[in-house]
C-alpha atoms as a PDB file:
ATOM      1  CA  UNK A   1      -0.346   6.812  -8.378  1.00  0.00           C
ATOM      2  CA  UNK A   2       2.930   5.380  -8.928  1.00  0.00           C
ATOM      3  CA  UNK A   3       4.172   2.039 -10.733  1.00  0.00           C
ATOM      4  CA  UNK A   4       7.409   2.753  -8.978  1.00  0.00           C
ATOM      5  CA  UNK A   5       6.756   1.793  -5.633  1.00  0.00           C
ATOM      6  CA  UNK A   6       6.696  -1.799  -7.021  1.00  0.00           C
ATOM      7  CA  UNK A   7       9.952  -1.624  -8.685  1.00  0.00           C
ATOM      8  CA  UNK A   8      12.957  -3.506  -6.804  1.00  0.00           C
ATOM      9  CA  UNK A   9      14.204  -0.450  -4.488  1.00  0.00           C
ATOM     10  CA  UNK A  10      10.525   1.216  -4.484  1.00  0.00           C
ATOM     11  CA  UNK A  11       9.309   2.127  -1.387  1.00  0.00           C
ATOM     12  CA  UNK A  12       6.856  -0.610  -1.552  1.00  0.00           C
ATOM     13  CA  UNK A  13       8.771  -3.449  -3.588  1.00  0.00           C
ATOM     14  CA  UNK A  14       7.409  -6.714  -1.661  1.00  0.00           C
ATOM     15  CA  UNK A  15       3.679  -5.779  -2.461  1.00  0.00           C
ATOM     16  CA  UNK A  16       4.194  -6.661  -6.012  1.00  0.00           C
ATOM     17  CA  UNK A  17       2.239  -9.475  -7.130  1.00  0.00           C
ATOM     18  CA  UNK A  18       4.181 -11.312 -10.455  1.00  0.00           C
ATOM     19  CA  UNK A  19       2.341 -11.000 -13.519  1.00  0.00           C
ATOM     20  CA  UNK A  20       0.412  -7.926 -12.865  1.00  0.00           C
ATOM     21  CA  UNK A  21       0.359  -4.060 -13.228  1.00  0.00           C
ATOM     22  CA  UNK A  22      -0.380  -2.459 -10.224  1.00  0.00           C
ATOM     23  CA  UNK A  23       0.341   0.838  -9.038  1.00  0.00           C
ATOM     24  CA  UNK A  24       0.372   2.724  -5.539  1.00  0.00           C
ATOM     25  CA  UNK A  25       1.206   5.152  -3.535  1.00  0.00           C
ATOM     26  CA  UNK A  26       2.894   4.723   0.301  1.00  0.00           C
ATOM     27  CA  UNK A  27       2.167   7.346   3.422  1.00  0.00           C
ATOM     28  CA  UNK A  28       3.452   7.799   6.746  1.00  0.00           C
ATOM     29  CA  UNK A  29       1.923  10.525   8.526  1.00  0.00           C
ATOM     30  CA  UNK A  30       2.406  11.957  12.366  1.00  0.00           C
ATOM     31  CA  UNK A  31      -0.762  12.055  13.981  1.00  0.00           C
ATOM     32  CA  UNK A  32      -1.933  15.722  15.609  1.00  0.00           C
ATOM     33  CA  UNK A  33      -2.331  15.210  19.566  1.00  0.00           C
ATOM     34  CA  UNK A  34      -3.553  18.659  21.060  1.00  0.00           C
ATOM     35  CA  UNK A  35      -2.695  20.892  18.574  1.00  0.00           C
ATOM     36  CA  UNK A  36       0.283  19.432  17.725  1.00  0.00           C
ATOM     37  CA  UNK A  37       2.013  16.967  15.844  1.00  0.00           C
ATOM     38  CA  UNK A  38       3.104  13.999  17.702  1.00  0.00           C
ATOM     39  CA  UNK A  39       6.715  12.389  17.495  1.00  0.00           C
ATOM     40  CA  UNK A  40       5.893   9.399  18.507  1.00  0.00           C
ATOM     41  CA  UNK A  41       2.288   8.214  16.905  1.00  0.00           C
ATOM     42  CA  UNK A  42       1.865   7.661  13.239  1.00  0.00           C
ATOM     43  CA  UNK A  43      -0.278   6.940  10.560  1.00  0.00           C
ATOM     44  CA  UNK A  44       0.748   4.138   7.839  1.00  0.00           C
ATOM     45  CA  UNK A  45      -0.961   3.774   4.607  1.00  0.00           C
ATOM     46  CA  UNK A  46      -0.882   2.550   1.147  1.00  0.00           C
ATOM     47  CA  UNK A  47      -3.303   2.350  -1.190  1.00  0.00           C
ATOM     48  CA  UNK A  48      -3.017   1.051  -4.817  1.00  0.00           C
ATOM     49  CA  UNK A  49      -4.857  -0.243  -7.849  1.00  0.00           C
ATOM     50  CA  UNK A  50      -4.927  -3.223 -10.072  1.00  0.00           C
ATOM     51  CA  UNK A  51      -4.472  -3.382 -13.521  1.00  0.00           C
ATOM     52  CA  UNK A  52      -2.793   0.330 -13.961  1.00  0.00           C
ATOM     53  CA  UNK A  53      -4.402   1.406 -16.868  1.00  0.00           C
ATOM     54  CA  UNK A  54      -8.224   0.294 -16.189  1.00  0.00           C
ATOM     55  CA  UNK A  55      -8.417  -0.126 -12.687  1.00  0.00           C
ATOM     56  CA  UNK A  56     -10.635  -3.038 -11.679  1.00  0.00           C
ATOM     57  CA  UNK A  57      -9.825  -2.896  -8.109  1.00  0.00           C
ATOM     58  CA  UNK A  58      -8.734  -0.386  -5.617  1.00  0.00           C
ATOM     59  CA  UNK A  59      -7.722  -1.263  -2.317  1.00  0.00           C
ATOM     60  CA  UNK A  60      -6.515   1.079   0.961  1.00  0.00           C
ATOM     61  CA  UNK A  61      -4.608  -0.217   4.128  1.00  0.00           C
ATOM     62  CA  UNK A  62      -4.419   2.541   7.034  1.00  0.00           C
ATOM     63  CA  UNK A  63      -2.965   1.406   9.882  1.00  0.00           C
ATOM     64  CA  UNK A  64      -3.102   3.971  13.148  1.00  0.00           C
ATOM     65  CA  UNK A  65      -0.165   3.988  15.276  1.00  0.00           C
ATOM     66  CA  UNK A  66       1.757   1.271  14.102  1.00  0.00           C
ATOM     67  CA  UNK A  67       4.455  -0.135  16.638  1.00  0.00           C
ATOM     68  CA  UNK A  68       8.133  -0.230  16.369  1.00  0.00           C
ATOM     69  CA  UNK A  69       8.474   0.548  12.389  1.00  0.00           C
ATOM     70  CA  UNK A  70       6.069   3.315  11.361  1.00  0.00           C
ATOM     71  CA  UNK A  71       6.381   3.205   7.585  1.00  0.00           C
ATOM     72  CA  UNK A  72       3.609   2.925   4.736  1.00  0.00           C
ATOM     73  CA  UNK A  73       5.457   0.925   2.928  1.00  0.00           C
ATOM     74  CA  UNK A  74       7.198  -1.784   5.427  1.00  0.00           C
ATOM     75  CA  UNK A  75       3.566  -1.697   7.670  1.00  0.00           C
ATOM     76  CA  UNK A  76       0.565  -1.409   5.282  1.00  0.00           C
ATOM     77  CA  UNK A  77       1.935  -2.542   2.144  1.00  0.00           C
ATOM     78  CA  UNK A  78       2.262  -6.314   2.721  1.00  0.00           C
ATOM     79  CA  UNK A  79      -1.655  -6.301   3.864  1.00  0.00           C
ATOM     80  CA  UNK A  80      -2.752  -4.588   0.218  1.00  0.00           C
ATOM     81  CA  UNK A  81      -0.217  -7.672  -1.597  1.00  0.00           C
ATOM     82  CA  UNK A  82      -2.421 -10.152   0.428  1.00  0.00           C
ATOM     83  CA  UNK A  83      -5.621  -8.737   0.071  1.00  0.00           C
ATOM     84  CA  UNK A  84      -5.058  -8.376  -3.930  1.00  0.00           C
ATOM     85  CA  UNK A  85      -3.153 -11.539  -3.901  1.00  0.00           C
ATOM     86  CA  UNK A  86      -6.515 -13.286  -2.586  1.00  0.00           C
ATOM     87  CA  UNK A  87      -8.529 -10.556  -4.727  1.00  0.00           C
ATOM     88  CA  UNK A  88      -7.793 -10.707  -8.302  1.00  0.00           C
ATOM     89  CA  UNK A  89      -8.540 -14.685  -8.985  1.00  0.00           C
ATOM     90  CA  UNK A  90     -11.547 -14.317  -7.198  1.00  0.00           C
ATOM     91  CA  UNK A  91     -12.653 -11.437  -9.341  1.00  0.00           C
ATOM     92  CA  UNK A  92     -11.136 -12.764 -12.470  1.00  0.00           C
ATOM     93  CA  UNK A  93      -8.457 -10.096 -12.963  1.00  0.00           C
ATOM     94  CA  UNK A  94      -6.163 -11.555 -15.590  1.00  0.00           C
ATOM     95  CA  UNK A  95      -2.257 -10.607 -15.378  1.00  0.00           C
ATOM     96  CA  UNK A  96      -1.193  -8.704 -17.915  1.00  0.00           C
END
């Protein structure tokens, strides 16, 4: 997994959540329709953890054939920052 993605220019920079270390990983994937792989349906994902070192929560967005941008990061990404947003209070995960 990657602390990267997080970073200002990472592939999934507006998932971050202040105050914590989190680290993830982004996907965009063409789906296989008969055989073959379409150009035109996709798979976005991202899945990351929360705090890096001991992870205390692990959370996966897939989303299957997203419309109009296709990317892990721009589609799925925003769903994991509010679902650990909402997450780590409620569990008690303390920033860093």
């Amino acid at each position: 997994m990657l602390r990267g993605v997080f970073a200002d220019g990472g592939t999934a920079s507006g998932a971050a959540i202040p105050g914590y270390d989190m680290a993830g990983k982004t996907g965009t994937a063409n789906i296989a329709v008969h055989g073959t792989y379409s150009d035109s349906a996709y798979v976005a994902s991202f899945i990351g953890m929360v705090p890096t070192d001991s992870p205390k929560l692990v959370v996966a967005v897939v989303v299957n054939q997203p419309q109009g941008v296709v990317y892990g990061g721009t589609v799925a990404a925003p769903a994991f920052q509010k679902i650990v947003g909402w997450a780590v209070p409620y569990l008690g995960i303390s920033p860093r």
